[in-house]
Protein backbone atom coordinates (compact mmCIF):
# COMPACT_ATOMS: atom_id res chain seq x y z
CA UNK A 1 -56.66 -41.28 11.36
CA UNK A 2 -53.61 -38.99 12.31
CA UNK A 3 -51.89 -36.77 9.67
CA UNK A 4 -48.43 -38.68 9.72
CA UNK A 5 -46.99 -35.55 7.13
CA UNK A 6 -45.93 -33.00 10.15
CA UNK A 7 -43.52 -35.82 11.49
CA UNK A 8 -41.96 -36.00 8.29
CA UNK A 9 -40.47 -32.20 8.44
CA UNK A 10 -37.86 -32.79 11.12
CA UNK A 11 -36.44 -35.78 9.77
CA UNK A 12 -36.57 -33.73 6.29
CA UNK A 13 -34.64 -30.84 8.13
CA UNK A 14 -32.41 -33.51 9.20
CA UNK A 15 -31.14 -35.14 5.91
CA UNK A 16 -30.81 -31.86 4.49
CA UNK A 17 -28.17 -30.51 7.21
CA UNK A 18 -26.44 -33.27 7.23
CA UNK A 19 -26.22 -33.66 3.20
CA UNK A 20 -25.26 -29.53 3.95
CA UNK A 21 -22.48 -30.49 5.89
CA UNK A 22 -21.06 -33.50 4.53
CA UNK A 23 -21.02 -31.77 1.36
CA UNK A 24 -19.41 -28.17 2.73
CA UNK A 25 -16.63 -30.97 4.36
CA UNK A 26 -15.90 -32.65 1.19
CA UNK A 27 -15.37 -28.89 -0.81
CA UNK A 28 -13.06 -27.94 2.59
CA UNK A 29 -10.99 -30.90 2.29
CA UNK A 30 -10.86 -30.80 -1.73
CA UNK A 31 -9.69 -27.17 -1.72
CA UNK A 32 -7.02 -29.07 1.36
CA UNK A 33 -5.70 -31.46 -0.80
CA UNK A 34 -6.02 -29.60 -4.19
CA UNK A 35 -4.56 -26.09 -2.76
CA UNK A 36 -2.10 -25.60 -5.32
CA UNK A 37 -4.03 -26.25 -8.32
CA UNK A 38 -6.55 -24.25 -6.71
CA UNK A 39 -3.85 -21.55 -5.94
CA UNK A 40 -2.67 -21.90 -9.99
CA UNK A 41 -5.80 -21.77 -11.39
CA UNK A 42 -6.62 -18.14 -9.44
CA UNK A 43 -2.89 -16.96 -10.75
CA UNK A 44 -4.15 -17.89 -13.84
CA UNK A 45 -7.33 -16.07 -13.71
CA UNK A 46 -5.59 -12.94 -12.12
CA UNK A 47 -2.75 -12.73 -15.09
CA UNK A 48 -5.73 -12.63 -17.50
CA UNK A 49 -7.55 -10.33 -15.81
CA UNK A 50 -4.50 -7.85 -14.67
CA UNK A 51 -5.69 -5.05 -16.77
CA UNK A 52 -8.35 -4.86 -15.52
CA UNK A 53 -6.95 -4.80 -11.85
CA UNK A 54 -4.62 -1.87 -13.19
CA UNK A 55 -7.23 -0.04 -14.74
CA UNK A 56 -9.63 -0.26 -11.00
CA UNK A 57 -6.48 0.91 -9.12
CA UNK A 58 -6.08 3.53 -11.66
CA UNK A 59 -9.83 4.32 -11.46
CA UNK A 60 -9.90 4.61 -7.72
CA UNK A 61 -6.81 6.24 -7.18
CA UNK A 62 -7.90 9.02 -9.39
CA UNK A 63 -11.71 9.23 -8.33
CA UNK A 64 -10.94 12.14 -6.23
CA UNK A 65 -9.65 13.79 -8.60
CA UNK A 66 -11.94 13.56 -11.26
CA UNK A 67 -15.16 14.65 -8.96
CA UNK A 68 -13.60 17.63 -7.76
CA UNK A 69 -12.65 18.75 -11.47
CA UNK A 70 -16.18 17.52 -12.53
CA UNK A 71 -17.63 19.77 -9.60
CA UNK A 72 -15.87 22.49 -10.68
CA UNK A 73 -17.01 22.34 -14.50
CA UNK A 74 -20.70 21.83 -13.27
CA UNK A 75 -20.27 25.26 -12.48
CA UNK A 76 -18.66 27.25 -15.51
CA UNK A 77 -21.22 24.82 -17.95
CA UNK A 78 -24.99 24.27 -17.89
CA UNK A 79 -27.03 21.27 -17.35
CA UNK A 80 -27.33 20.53 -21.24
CA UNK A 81 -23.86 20.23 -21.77
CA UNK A 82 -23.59 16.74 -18.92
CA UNK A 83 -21.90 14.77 -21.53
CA UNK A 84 -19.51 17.06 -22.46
CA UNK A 85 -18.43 18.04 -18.86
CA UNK A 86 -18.10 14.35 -17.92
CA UNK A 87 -15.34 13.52 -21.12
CA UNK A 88 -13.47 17.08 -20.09
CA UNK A 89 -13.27 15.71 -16.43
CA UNK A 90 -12.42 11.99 -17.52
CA UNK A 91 -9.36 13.84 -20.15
CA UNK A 92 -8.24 16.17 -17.64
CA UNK A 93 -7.73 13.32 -14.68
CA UNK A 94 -5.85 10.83 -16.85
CA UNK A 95 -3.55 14.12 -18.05
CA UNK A 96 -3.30 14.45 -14.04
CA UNK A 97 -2.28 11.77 -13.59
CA UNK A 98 0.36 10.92 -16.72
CA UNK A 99 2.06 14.62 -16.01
CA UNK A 100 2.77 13.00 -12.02
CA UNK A 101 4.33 9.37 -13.36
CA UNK A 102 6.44 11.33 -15.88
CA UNK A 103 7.40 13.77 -13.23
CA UNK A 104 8.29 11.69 -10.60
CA UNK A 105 10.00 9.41 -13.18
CA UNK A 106 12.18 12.71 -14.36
CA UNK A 107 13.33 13.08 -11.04
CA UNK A 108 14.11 9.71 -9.88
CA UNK A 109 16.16 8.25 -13.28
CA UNK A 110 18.81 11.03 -13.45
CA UNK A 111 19.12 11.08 -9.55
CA UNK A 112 19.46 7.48 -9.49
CA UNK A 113 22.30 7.45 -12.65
CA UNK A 114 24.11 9.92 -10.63
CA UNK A 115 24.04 8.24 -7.36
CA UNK A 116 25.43 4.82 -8.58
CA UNK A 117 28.46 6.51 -10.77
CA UNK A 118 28.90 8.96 -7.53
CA UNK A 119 28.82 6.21 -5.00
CA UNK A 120 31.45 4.30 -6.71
CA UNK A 121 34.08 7.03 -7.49
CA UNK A 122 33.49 8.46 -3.59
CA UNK A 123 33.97 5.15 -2.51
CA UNK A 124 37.39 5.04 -4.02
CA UNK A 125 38.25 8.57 -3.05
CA UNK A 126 37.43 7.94 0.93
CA UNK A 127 39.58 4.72 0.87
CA UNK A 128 42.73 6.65 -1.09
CA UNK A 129 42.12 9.72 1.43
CA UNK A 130 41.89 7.62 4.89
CA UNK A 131 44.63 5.71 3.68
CA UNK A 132 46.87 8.70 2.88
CA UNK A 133 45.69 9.69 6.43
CA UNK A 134 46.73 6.45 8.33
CA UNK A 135 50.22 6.60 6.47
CA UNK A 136 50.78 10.55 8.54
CA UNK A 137 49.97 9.09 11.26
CA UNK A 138 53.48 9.12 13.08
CA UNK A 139 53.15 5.79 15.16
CA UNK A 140 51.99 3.97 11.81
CA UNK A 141 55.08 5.65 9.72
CA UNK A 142 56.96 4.42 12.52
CA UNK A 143 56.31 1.25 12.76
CA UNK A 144 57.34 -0.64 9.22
CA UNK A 145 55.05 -3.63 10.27
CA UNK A 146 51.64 -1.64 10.67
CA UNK A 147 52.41 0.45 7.38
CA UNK A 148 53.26 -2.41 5.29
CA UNK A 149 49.93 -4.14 6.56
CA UNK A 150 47.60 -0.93 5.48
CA UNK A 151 49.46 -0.92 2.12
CA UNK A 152 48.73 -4.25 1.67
CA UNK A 153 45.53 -4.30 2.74
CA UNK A 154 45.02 -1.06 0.47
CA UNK A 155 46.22 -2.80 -2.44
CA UNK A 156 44.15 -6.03 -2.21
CA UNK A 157 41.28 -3.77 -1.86
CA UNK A 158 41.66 -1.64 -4.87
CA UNK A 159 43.06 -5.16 -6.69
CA UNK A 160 39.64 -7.13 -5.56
CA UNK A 161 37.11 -3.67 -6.68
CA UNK A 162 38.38 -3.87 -10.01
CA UNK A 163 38.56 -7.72 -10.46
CA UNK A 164 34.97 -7.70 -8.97
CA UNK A 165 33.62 -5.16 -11.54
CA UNK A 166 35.81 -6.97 -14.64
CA UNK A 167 34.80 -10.49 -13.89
CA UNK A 168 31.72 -10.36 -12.13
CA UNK A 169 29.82 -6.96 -12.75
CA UNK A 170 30.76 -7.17 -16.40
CA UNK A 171 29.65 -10.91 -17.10
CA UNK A 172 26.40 -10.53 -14.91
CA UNK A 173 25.50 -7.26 -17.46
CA UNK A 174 26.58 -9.56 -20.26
CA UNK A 175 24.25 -12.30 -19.13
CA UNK A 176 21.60 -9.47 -18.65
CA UNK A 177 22.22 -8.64 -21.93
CA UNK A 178 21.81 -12.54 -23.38
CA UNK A 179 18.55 -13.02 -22.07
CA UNK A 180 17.18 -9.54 -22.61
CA UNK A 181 14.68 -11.31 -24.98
CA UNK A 182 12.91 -12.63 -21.76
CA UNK A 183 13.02 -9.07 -20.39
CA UNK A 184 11.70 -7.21 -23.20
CA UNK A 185 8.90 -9.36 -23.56
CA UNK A 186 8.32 -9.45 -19.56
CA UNK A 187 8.42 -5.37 -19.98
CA UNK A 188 6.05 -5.76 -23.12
CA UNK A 189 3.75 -7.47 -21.06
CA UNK A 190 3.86 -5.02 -18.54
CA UNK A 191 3.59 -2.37 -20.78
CA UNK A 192 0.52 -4.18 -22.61
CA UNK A 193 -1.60 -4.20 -19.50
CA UNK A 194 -1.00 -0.63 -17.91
CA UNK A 195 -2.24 0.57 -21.62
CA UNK A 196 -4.74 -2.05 -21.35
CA UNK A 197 -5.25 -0.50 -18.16
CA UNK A 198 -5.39 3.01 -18.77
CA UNK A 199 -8.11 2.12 -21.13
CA UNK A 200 -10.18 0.29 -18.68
CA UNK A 201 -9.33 3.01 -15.90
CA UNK A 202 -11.04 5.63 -18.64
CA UNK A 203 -14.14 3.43 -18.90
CA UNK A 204 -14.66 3.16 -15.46
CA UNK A 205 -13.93 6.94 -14.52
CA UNK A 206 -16.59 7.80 -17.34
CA UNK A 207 -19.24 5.22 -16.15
CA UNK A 208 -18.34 4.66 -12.78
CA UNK A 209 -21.91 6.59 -11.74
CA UNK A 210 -23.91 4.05 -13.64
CA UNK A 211 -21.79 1.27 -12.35
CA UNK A 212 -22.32 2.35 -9.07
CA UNK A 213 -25.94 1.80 -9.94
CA UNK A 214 -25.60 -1.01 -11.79
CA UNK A 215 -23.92 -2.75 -8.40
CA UNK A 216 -27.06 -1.37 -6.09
CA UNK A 217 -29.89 -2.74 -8.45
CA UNK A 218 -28.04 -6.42 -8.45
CA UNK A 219 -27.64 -6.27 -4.56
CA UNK A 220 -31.12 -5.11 -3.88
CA UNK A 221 -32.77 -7.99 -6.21
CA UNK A 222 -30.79 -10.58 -4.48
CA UNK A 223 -31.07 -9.59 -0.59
CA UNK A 224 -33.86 -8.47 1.40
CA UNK A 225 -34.05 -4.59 1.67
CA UNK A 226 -32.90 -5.19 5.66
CA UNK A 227 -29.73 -6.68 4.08
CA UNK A 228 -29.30 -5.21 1.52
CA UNK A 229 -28.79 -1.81 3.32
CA UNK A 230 -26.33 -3.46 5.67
CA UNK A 231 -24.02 -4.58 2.95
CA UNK A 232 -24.43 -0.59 0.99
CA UNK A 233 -23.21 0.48 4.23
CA UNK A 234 -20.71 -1.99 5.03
CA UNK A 235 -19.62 -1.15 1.18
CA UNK A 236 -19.94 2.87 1.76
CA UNK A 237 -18.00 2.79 5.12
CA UNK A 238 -15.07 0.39 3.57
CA UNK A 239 -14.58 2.99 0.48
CA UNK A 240 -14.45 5.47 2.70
CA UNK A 241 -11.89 4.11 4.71
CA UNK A 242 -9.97 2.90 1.75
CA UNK A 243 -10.11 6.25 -0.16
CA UNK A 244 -9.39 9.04 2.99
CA UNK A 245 -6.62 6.35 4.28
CA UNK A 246 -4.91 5.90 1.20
CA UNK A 247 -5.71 9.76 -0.25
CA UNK A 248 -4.37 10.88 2.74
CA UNK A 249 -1.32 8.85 3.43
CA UNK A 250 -0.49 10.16 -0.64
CA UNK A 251 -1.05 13.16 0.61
CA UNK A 252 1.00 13.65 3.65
CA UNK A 253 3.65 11.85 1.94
CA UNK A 254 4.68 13.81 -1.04
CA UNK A 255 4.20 16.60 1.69
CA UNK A 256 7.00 15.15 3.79
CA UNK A 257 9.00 14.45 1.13
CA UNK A 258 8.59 17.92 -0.48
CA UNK A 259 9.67 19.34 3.62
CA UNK A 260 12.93 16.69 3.32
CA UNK A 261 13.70 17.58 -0.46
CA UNK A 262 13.85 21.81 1.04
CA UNK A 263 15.76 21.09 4.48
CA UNK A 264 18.41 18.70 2.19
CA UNK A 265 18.80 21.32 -0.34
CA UNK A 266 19.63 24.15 1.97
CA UNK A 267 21.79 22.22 4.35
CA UNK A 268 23.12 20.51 1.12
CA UNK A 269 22.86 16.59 2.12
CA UNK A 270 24.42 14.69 -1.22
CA UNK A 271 21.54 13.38 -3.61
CA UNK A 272 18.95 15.17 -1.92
CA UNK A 273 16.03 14.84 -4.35
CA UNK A 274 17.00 11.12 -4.63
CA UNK A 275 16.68 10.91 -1.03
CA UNK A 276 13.36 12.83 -0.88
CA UNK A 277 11.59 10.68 -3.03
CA UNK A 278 12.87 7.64 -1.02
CA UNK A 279 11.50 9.37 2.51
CA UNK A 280 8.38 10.58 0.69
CA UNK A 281 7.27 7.43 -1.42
CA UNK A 282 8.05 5.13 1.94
CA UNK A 283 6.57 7.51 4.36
CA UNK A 284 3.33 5.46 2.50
CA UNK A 285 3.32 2.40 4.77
CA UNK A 286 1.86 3.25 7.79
CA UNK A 287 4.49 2.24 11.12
CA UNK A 288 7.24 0.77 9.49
CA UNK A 289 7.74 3.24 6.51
CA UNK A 290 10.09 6.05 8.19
CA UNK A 291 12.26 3.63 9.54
CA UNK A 292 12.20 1.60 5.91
CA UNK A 293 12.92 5.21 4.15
CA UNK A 294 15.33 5.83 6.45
CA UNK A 295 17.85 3.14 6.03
CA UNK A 296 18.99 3.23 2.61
CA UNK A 297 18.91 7.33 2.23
CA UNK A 298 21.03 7.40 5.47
CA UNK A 299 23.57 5.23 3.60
CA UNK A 300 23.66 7.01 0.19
CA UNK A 301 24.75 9.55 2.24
CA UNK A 302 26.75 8.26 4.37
CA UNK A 303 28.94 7.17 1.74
CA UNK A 304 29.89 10.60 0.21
CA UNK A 305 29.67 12.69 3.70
CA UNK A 306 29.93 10.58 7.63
CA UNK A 307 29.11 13.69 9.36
CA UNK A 308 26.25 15.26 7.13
CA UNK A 309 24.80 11.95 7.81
CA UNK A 310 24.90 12.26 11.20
CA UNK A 311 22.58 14.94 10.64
CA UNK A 312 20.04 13.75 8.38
CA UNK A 313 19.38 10.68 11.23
CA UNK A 314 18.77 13.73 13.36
CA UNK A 315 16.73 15.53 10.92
CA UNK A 316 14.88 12.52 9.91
CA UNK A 317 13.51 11.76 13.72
CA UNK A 318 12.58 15.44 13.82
CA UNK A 319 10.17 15.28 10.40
CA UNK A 320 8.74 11.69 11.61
CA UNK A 321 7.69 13.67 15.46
CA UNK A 322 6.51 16.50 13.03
CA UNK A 323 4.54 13.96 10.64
CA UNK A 324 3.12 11.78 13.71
CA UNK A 325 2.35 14.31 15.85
CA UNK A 326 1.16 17.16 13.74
CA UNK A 327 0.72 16.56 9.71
CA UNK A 328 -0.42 12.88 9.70
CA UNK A 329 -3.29 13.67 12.38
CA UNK A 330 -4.12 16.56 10.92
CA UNK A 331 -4.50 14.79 7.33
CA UNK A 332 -5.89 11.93 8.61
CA UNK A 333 -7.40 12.42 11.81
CA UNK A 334 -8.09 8.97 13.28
CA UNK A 335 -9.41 7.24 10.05
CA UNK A 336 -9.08 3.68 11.22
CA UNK A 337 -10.06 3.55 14.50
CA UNK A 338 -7.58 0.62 14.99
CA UNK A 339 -5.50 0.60 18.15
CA UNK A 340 -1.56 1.02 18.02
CA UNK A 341 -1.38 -2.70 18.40
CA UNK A 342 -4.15 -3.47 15.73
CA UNK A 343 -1.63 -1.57 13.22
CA UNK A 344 1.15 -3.57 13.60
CA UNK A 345 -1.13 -6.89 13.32
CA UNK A 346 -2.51 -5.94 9.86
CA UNK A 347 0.28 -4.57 8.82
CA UNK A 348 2.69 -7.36 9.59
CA UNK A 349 -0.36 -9.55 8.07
CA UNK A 350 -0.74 -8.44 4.88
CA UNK A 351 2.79 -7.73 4.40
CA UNK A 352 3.68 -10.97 4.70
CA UNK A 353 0.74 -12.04 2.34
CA UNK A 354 0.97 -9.43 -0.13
CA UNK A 355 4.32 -7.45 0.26
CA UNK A 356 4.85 -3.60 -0.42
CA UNK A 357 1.34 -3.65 -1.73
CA UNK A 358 -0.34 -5.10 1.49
CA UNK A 359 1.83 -3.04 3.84
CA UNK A 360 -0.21 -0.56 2.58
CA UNK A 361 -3.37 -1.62 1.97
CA UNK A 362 -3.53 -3.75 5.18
CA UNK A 363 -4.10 -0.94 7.27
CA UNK A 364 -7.99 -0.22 5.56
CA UNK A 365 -8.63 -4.09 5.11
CA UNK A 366 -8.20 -4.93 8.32
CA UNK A 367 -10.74 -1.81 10.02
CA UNK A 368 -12.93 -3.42 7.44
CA UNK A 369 -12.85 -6.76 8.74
CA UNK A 370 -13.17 -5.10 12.53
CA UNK A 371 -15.83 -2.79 11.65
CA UNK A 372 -17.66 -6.10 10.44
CA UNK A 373 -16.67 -7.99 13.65
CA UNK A 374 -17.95 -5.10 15.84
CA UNK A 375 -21.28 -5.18 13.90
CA UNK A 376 -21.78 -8.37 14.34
CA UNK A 377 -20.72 -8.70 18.26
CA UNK A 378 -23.76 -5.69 18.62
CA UNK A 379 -25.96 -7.26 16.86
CA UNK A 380 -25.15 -10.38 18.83
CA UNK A 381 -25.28 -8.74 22.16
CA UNK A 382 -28.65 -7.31 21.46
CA UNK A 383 -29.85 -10.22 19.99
CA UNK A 384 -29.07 -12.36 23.89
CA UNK A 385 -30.30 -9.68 25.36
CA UNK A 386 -26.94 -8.60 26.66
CA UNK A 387 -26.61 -5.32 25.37
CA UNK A 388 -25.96 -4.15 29.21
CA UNK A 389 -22.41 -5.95 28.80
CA UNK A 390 -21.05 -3.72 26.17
CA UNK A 391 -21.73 -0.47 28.57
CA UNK A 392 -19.70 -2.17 31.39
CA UNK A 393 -17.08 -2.66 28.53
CA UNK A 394 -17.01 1.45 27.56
CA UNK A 395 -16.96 1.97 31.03
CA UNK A 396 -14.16 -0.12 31.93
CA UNK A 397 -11.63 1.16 29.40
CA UNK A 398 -13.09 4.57 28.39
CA UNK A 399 -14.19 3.52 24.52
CA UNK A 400 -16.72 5.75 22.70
CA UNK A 401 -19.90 5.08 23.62
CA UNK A 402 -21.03 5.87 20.57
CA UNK A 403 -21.23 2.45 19.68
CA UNK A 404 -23.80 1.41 21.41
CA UNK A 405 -27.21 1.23 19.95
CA UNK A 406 -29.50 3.24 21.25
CA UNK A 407 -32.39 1.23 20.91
CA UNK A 408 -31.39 -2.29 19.48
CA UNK A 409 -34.05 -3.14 16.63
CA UNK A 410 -36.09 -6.66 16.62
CA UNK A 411 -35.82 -8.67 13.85
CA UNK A 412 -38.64 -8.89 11.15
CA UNK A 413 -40.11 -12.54 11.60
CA UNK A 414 -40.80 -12.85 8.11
CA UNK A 415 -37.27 -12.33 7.23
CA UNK A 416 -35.71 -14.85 9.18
């Protein structure tokens, strides 16, 4: 009599994709129809958990730091004394860092004061002066019907500036003022997580060695050791691109804006600090920033001096050639890999998911996600047998061929 249990597997196989993917379609469509409870129930979650997404930005952002001063006391202490070199490097980054927010706050507040009460009283001053000028002008003193128009027209102005800033600036500060309680407790909440934050970001500088470790004994007792080190590297190579991209781009920018702060101060553009910090802290997103930078620093001067503005355009497409061509590559080298055209997608992606935030952080993400992609097409290639196809590709349009694998490795049969 025939053993009637091997026919019994395929039909088993069966029911169980099919169950698979009827059930995969039913979560798809749920998360369809139920997208924005889905989407408030992860707004939730984030809100609660913002302090904790402070405090990792914090952490990262500051990494560097702390491992080069921790480097540095490994030498002047001995082996004994871990613990204590470990809190002195923790103490010394978060002092690091406080001293830069309180500086860069220093400079920006006063500058910005200044700017607004400036920009309103040189406002006035160029319309009185090119109206003084168009009344010496001898074809408009001559003619009674062109000079009455510019008085006129002077008048209405100054009229409509003063009944704009009694019964609409005035009003708006007073309704400001009526619902401050909604903005102090807004700015308390704010307040509550960066603390919350800094607190986390302490914890995480101090352990982040045994977290590290922590993460690599969970991932090696779920996957397969072939796996596993796929997704360490995959995890390696995306904080290394995250870190030199965004270390980097920090870095070159409060370079360029310390170059713009020394040119503006000798050639004495108006609010040049103000406008330093604008070029420096938007030279950050990658493409669009100089031209985003540009625009409003170009106009806060522009409104005290025409002509010295004129110059900083000038000035400004000068330091962007110097920061393309020479600083940024030499900071950054080619960290991404991505194509000119790859830029623009990611960043025109994730700033219109994320704003400011994934302007600059879109960049990384997205050489990530290619990295991945180009993994997988290898591993694809050599898995057809087709690996020939990806030379004809380097050949075609000139790629680095150090891509290709130089002996593409079989797959463990006991592991599929």
């Amino acid at each position: 009599m025939m053993d009637k249990k091997p026919h019994i597997k395929p039909y088993l196989y069966g029911m169980l994709a099919g169950f698979g993917a009827i059930s995969l379609s039913i979560i798809f469509f749920f998360f369809i129809y139920r997208f924005e409870g889905f989407g408030d129930a992860v707004s939730k979650l984030t809100s609660i958990l913002m302090p904790f997404i402070y405090g990792a930005v914090i952490a990262y952002l500051l990494k560097p730091v702390c491992n080069t001063v921790e480097n540095f006391l490994h030498r002047l202490f001995p082996e004994k004394m871990k613990g204590l070199v470990s809190a002195l490097s923790v103490a010394a980054t978060l002092l690091f860092g406080l001293l830069v927010i309180y500086a860069l706050f220093m400079m920006i507040i006063p500058q910005l004061v200044t700017s607004v009460t400036t920009l309103y009283y040189t406002a006035r001053a160029n319309l009185s002066n090119f109206i003084r000028w168009v009344n010496n002008l001898e074809f408009v003193a001559d003619n009674e019907v062109i000079m009455d128009y510019v008085n006129k027209a002077y008048n209405a102005i100054s009229v409509d500036l003063d009944s704009w800033i009694k019964n609409t600036l005035m009003p708006s500060m007073q309704n400001i003022v009526s619902g401050v309680g909604i903005g102090v407790l807004n700015v308390v909440t704010v307040f509550k997580n960066l603390i919350i934050g800094i607190i986390v970001a302490i914890y995480l500088l101090a352990s982040r060695k045994k977290f590290a470790q922590q993460a690599k004994l969970i991932l090696y007792s779920i996957l397969k050791p072939r796996w596993a080190d796929a997704v360490l590297s995959e995890v390696l190579y995306a904080d290394k691109m995250f870190g030199g991209f965004i270390n980097g781009k920090i870095m070159d920018s409060a370079i360029i804006g310390v170059l713009c702060y020394i040119v503006c101060a000798i050639v004495k553009f108006p609010s040049a600090l103000l406008v330093s910090v604008i070029i420096g802290v938007t030279n950050v997103i990658p493409f669009f920033g100089p031209f985003i930078g540009a625009v409003p620093a170009t106009l806060l001067i522009l409104i005290q001096n025409p002509i010295k503005a004129l110059w900083f355009v000038l000035f400004i497409l000068i330091l962007q050639q110097l920061d393309g061509n020479i600083i940024g590559p030499k900071i950054l080298g080619n960290s991404t890999g991505l194509s000119s055209f790859w830029v623009l997608f990611a960043i025109l992606l994730f700033g219109g998911l994320w704003g400011f935030v994934g302007m600059i952080i879109g960049v990384p993400l997205f050489a990530v996600i290619y990295d991945v992609v180009k993994k997988l097409v290898i591993h694809g290639l050599c898995r057809n047998d087709e690996l020939e196809m990806l030379g004809t590709y380097h050949e075609a349009f000139g790629d680095p061929e150090e891509d290709i694998p130089a002996a593409p490795e079989a797959p463990a049969q006991n592991e599929e």
